[in-house]
Protein backbone atom coordinates (compact mmCIF):
# COMPACT_ATOMS: atom_id res chain seq x y z
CA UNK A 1 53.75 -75.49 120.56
CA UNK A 2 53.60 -78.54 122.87
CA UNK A 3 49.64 -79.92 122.73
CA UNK A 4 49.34 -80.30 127.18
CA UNK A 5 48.93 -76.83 129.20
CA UNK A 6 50.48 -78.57 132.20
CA UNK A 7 53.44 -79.69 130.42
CA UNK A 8 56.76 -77.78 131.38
CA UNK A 9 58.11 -75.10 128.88
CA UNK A 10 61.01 -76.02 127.13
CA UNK A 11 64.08 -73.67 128.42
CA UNK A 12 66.35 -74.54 126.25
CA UNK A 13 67.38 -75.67 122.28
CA UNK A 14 70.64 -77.44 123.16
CA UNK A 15 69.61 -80.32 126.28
CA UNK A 16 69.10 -82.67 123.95
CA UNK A 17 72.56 -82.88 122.60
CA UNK A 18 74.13 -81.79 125.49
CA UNK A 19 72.25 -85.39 126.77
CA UNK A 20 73.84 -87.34 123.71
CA UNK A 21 76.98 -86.28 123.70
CA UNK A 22 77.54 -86.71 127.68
CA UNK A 23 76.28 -90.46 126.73
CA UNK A 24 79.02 -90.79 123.77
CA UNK A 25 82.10 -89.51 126.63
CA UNK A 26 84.03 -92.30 127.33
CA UNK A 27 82.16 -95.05 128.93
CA UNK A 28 78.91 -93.09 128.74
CA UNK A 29 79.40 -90.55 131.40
CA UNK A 30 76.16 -90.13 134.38
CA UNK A 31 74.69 -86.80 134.98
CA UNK A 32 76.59 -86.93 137.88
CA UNK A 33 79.59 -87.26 136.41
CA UNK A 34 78.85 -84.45 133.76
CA UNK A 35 78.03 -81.98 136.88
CA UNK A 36 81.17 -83.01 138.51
CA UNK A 37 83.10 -81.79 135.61
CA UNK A 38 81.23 -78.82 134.95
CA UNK A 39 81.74 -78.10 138.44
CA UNK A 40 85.44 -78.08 138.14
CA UNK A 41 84.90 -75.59 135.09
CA UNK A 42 83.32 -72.79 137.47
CA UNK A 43 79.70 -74.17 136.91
CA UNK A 44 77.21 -73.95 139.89
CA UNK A 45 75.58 -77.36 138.64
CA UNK A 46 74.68 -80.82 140.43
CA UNK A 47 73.30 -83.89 139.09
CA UNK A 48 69.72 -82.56 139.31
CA UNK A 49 70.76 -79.33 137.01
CA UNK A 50 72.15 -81.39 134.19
CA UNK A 51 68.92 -83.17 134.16
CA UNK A 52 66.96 -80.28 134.13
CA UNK A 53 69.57 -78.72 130.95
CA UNK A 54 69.15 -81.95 129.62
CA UNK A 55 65.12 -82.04 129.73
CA UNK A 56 65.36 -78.39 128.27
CA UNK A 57 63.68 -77.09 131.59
CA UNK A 58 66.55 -74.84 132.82
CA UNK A 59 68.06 -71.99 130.99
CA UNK A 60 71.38 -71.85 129.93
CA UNK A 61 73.50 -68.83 129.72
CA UNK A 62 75.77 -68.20 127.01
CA UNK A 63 78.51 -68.72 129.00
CA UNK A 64 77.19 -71.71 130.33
CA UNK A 65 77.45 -73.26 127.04
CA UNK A 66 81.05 -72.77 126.73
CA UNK A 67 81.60 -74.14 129.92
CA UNK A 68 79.49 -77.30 128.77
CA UNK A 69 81.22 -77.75 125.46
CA UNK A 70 84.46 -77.62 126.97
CA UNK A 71 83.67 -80.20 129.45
CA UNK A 72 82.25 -82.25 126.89
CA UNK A 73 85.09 -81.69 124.54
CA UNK A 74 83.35 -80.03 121.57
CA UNK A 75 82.55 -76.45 120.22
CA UNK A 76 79.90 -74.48 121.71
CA UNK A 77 78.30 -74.34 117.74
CA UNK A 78 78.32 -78.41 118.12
CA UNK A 79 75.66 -78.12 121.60
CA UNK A 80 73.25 -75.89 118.91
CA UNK A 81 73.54 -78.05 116.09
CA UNK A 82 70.09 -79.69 116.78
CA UNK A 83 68.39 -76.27 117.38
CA UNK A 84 65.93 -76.37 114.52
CA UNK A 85 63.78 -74.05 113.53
CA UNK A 86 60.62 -75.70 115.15
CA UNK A 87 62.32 -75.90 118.29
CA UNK A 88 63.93 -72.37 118.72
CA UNK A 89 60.05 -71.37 118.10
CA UNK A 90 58.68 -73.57 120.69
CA UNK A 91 61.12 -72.15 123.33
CA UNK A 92 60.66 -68.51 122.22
CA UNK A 93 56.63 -69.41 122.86
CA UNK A 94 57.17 -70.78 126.25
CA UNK A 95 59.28 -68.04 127.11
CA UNK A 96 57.07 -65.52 125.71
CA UNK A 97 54.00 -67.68 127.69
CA UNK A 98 55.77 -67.62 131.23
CA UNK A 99 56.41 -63.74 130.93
CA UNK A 100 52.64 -62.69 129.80
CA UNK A 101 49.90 -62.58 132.11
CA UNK A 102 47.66 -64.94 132.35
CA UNK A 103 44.19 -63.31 130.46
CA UNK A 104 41.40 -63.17 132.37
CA UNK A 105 37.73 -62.40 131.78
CA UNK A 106 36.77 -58.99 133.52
CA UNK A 107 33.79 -59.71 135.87
């Protein structure tokens, strides 16, 4: 897990390529770009969503992901195929962190 408490929790295991494939598209496409076409696929998405998909804080539905291949021209197994091991179990702990309770000390 991430060393900083106030640090976001990662979301996601695929932002990172999403983010380098989008800059190999033809002429390096923006995040704007990227949203407009993901737009056009059905995807409620703007510029500041692909950033936050990108930084891995937004969550991304499976069907998302097909959406986002197909606008970026590859298979949805190519947007996992930097999900290692130590990063599917950092998002799994952030996930499981944002869902328990924070403990506290009975008074």
């Amino acid at each position: 897990m991430r060393s900083s408490t106030m640090e976001l929790p990662l979301l996601n295991v695929s932002g990172r390529r999403i983010k380098q494939l989008r800059m190999q598209m033809d002429s390096g496409w923006t995040q704007q770009r990227l949203a407009r076409a993901l737009q056009l696929e059905g995807m409620t998405v703007d510029r500041s969503g692909v950033a936050k998909i990108e930084g891995g804080y937004r969550k991304i539905s499976d069907f998302e992901i097909v959406i986002i291949a197909k606008a970026l021209g590859v298979t949805p197994n190519e947007l996992l195929t930097d999900a290692t091991d130590k990063l599917v179990h950092e998002v799994l702990q952030d996930s499981y962190r944002l869902l328990r309770p924070p403990h506290t000390s009975p008074t």
